[in-house]
N, C-alpha and C. Protein backbone atom coordinates (compact mmCIF):
# COMPACT_ATOMS: atom_id res chain seq x y z
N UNK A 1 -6.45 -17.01 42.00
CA UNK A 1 -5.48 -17.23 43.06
C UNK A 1 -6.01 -16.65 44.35
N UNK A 2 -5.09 -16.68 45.68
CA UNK A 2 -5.77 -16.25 46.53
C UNK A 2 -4.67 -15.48 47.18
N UNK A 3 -5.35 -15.07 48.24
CA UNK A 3 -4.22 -14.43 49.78
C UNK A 3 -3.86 -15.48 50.45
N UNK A 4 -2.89 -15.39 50.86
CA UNK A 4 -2.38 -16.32 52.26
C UNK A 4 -1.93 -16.04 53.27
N UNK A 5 -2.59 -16.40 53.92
CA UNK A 5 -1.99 -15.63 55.85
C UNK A 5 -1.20 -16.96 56.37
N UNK A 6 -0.22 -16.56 56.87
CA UNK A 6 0.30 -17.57 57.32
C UNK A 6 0.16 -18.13 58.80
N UNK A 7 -0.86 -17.63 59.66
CA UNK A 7 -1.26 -17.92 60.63
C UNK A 7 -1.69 -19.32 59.91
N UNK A 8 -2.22 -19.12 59.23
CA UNK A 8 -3.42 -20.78 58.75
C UNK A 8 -3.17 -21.29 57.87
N UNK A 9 -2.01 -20.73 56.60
CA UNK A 9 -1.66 -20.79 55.34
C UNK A 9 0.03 -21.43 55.31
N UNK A 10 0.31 -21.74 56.50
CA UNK A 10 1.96 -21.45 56.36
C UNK A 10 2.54 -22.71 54.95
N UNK A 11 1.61 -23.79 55.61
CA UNK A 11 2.54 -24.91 54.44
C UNK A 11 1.73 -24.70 53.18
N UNK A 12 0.46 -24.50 52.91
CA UNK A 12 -0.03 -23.76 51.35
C UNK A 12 1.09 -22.91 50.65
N UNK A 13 1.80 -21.72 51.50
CA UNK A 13 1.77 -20.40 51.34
C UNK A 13 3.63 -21.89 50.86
N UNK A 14 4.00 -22.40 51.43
CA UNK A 14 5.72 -23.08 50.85
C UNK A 14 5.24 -23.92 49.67
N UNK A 15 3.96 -24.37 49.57
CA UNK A 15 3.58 -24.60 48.37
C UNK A 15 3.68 -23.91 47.12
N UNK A 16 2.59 -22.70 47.53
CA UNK A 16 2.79 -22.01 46.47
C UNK A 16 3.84 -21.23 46.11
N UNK A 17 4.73 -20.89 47.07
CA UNK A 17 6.23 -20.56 46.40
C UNK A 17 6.85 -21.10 45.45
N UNK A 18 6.81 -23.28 46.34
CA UNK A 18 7.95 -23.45 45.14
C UNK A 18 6.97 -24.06 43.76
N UNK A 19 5.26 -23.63 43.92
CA UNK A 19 5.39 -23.89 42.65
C UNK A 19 5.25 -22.34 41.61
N UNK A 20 5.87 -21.55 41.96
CA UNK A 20 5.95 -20.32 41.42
C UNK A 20 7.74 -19.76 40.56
N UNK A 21 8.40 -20.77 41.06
CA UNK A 21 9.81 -20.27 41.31
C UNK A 21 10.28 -18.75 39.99
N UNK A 22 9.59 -18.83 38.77
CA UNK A 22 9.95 -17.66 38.43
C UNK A 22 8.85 -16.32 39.14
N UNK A 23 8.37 -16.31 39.63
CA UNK A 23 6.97 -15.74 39.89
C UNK A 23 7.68 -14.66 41.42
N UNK A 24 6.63 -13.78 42.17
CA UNK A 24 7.45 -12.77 42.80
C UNK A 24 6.43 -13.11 44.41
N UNK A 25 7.10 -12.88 45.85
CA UNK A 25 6.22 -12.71 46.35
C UNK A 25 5.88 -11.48 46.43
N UNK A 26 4.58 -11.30 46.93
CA UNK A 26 3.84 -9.56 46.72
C UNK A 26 3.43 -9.96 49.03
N UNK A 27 3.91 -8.93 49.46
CA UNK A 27 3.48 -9.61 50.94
C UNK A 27 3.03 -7.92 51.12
N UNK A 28 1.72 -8.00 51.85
CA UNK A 28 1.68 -6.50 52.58
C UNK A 28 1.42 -6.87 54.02
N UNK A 29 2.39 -5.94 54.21
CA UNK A 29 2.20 -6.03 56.07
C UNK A 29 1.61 -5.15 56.77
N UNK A 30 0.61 -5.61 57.37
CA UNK A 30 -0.61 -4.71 57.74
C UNK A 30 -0.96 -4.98 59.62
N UNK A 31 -1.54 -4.73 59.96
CA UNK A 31 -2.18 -4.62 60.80
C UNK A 31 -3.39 -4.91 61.06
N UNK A 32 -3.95 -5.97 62.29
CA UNK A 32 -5.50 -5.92 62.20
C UNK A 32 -5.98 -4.99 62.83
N UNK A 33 -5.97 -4.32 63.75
CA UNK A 33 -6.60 -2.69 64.29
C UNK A 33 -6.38 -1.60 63.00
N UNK A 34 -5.62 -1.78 61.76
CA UNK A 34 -5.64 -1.03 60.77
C UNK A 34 -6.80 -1.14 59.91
N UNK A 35 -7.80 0.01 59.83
CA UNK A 35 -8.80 0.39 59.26
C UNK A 35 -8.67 0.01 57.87
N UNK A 36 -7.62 0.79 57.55
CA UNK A 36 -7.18 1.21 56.15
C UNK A 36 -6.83 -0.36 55.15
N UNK A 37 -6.25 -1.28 56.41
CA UNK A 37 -5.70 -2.27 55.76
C UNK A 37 -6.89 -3.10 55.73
N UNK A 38 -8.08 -3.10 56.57
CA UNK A 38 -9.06 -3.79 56.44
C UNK A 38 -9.45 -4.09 55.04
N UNK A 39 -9.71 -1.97 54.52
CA UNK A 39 -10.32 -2.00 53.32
C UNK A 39 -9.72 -2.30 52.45
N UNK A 40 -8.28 -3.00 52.68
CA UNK A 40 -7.08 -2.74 51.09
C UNK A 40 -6.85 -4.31 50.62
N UNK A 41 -7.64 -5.08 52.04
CA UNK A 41 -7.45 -6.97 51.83
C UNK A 41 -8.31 -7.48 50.38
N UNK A 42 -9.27 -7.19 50.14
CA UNK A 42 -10.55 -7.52 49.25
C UNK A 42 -9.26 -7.11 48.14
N UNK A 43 -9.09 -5.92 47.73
CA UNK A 43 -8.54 -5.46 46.73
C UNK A 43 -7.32 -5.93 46.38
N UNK A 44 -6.41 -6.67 47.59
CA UNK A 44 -5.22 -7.36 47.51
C UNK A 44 -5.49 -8.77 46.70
N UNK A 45 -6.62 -8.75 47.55
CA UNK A 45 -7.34 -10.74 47.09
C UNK A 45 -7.92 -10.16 45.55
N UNK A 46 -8.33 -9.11 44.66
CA UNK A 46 -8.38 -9.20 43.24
C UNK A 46 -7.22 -9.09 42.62
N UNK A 47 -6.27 -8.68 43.06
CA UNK A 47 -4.84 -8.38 42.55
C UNK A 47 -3.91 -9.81 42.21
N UNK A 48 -4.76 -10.67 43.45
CA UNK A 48 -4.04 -11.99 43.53
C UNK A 48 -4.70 -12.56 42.09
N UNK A 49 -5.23 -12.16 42.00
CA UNK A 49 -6.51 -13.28 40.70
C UNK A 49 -5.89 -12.94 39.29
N UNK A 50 -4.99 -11.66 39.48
CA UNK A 50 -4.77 -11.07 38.10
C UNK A 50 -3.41 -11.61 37.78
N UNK A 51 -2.96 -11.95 39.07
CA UNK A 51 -1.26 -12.24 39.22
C UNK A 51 -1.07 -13.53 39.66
N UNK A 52 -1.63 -14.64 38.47
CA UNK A 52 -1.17 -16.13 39.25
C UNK A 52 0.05 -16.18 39.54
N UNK A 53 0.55 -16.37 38.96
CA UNK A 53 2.21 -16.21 38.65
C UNK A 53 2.88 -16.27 40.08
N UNK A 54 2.48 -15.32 41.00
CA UNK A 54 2.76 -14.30 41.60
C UNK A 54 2.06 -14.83 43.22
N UNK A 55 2.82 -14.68 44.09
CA UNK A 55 2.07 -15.57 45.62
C UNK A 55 2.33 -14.37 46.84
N UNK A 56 0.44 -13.89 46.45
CA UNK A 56 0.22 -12.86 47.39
C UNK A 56 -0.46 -13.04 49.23
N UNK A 57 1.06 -12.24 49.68
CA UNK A 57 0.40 -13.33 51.00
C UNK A 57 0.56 -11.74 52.23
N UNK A 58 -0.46 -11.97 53.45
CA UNK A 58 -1.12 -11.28 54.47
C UNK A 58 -0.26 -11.12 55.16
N UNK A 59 0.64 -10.59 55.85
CA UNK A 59 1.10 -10.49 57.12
C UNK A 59 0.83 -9.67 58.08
N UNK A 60 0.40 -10.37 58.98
CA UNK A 60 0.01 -9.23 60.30
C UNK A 60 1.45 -9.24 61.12
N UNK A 61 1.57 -7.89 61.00
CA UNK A 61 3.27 -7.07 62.06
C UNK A 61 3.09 -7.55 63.36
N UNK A 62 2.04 -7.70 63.84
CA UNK A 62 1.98 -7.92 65.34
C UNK A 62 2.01 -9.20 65.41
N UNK A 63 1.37 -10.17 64.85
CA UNK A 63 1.04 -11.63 64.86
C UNK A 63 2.52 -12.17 64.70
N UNK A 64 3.25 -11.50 64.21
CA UNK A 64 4.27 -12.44 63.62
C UNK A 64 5.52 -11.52 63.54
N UNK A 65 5.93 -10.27 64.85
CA UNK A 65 6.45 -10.04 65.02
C UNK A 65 7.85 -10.50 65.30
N UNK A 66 8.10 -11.63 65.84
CA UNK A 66 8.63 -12.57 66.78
C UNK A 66 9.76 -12.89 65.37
N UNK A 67 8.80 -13.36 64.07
CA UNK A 67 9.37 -13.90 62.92
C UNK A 67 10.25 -12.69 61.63
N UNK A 68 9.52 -11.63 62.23
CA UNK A 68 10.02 -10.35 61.04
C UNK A 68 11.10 -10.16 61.90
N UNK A 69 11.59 -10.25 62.95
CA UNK A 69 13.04 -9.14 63.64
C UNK A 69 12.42 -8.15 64.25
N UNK A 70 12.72 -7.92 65.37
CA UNK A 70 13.08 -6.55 66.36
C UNK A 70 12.92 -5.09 65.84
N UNK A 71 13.79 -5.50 64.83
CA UNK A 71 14.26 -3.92 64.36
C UNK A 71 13.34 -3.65 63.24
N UNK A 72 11.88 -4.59 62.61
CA UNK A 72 11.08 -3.97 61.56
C UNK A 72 10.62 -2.73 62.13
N UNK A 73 10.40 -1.74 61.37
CA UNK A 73 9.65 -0.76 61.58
C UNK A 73 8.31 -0.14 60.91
N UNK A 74 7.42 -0.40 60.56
CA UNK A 74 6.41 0.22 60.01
C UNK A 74 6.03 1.18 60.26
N UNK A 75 6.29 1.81 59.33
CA UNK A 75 5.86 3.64 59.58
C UNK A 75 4.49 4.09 58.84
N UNK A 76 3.48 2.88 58.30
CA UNK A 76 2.39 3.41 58.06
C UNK A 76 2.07 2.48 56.88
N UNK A 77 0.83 2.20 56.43
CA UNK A 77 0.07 0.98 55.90
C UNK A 77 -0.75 1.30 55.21
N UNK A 78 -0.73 0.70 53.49
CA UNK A 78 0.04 -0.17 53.70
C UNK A 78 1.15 -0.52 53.51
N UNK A 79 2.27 -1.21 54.41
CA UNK A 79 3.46 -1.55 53.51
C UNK A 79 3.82 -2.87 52.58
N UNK A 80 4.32 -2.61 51.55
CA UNK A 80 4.46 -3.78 50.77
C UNK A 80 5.70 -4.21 50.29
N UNK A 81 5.83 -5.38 50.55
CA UNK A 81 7.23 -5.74 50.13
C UNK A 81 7.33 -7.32 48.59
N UNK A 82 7.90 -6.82 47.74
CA UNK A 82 7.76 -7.42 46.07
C UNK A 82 9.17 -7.94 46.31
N UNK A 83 9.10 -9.33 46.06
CA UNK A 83 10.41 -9.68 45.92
C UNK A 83 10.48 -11.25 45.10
N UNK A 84 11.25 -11.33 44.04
CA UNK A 84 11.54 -12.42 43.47
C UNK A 84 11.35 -13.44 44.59
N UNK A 85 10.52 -14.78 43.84
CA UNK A 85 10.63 -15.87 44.84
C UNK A 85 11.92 -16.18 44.66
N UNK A 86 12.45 -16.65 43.91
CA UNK A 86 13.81 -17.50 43.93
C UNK A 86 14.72 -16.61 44.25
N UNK A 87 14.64 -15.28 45.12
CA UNK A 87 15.43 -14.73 45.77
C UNK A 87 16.15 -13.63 45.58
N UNK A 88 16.93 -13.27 45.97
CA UNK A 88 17.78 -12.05 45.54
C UNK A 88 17.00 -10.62 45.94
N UNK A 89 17.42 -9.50 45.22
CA UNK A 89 17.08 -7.91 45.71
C UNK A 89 15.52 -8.27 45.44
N UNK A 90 14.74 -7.49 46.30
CA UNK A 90 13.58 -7.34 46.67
C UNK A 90 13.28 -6.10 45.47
N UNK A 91 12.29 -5.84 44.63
CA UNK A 91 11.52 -4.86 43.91
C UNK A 91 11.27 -3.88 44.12
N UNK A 92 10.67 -3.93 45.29
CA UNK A 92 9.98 -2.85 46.36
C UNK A 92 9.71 -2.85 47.35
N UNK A 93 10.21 -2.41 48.93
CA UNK A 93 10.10 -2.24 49.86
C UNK A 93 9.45 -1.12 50.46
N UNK A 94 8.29 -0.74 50.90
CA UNK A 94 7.74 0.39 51.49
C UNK A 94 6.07 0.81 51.49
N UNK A 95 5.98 1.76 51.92
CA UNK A 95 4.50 2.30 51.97
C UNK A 95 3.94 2.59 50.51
N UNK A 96 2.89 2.12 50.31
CA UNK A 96 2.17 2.48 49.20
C UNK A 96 1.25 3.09 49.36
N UNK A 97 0.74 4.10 48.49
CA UNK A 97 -0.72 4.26 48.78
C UNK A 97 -2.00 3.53 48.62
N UNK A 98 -3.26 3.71 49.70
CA UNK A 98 -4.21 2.69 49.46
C UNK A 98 -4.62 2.48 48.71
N UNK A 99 -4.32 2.60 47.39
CA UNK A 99 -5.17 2.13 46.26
C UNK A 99 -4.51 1.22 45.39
N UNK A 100 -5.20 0.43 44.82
CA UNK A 100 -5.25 -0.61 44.69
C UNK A 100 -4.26 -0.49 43.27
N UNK A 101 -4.78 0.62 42.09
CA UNK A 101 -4.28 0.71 41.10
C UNK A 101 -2.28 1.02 40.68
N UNK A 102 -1.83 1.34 42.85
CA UNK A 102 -0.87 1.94 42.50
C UNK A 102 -0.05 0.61 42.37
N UNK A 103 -0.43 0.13 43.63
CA UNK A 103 0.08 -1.65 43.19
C UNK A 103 -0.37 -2.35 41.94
N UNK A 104 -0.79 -2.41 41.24
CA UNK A 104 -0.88 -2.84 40.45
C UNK A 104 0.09 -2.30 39.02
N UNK A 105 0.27 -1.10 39.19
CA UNK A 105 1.03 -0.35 38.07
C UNK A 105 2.31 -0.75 38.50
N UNK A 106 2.46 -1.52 39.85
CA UNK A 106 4.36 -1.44 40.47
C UNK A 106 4.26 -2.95 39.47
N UNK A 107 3.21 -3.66 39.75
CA UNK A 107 3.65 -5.03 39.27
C UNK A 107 3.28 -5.41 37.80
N UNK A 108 3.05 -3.99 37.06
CA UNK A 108 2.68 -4.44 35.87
C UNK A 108 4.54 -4.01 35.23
N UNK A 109 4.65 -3.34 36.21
CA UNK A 109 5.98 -2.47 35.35
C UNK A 109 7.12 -3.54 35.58
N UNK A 110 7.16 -3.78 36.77
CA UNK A 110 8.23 -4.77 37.58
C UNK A 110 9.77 -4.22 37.60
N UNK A 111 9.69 -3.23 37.76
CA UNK A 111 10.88 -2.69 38.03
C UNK A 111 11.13 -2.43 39.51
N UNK A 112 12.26 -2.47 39.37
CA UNK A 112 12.90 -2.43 41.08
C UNK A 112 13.04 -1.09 41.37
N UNK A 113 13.30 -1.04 42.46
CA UNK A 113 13.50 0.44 43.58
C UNK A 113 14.53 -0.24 45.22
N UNK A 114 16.03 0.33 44.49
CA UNK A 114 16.61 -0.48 45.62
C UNK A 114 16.71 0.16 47.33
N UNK A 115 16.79 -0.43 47.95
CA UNK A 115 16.78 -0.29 49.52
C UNK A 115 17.99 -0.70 50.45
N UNK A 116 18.06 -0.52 51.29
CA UNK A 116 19.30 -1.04 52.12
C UNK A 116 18.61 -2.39 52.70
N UNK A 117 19.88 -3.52 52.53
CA UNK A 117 19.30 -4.91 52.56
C UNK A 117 19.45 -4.82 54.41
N UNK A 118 19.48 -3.80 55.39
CA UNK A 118 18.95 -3.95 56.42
C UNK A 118 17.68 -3.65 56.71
N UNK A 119 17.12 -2.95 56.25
CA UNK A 119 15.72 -2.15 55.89
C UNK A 119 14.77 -3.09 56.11
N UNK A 120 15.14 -4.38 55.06
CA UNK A 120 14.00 -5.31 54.57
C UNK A 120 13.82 -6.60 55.81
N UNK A 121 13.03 -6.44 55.67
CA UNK A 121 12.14 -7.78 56.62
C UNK A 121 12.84 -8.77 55.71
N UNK A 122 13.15 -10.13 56.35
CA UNK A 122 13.43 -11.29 55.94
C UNK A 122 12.21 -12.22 55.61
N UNK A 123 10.90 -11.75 55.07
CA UNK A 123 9.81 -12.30 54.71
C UNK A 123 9.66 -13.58 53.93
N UNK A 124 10.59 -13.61 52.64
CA UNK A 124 10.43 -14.97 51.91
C UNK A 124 11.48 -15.50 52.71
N UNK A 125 13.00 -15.06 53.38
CA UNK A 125 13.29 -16.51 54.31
C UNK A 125 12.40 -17.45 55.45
N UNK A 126 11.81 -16.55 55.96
CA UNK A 126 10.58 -17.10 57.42
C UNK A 126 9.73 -17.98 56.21
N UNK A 127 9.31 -17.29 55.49
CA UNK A 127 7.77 -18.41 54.50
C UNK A 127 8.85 -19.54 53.87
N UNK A 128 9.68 -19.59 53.57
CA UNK A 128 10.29 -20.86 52.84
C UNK A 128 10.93 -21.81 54.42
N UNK A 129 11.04 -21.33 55.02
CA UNK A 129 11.14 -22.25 56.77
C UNK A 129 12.36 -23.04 56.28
């Protein structure tokens, strides 16, 4: 499987949603002046390979500010947001640490961690358009 940025990916990225519908999106929102997130893309793109199922996609905060709301806040990267495609409470909302293994243990477990539904970026409404 792959990453998808939706700068270049947008109608792939509604593809691969609805052909996922039990499957989760995995989105980290990063930054391109972020160092950290530079090094965490490669490792996102093996994560994607392990998790067909599953439609792991790029968001740059700045690029696509306009589309997340005003009021996102990122307080440090990377952040990741896990949320059923076909909708409903989101998994996980927040900062992870850079390594690769911690995400991977969130999505092997798949358990949720709830948040205030103002908190969350509206990410799979903007990608389903």
């Amino acid at each position: 499987m792959t990453v998808y940025f939706p700068e270049r990916d947008l109608a792939a990225i509604r593809q691969a949603l609805a052909a996922r519908p039990g499957g989760r999106l995995v989105a980290c929102l990063c930054a391109d002046w972020c160092g950290t997130c530079k090094e965490y893309v490669s490792g996102f793109a093996a994560l994607a390979a392990r998790y067909p199922d599953d439609c792991f996609v790029w968001v740059d905060i700045e690029t696509h500010a306009d589309r997340l709301g005003e009021d996102i806040d990122i307080e440090n990267f990377p952040t990741v947001l896990i949320q059923p495609i076909a909708g409903g409470a989101p998994h996980f909302y927040g900062t992870v640490l850079p390594h690769l293994e911690v995400l991977d243990r969130m999505l092997v477990r798949g358990s949720a961690m709830p948040a205030t539904a103002s908190e969350i970026p509206q990410v799979l409404d903007w990608l389903l358009g």
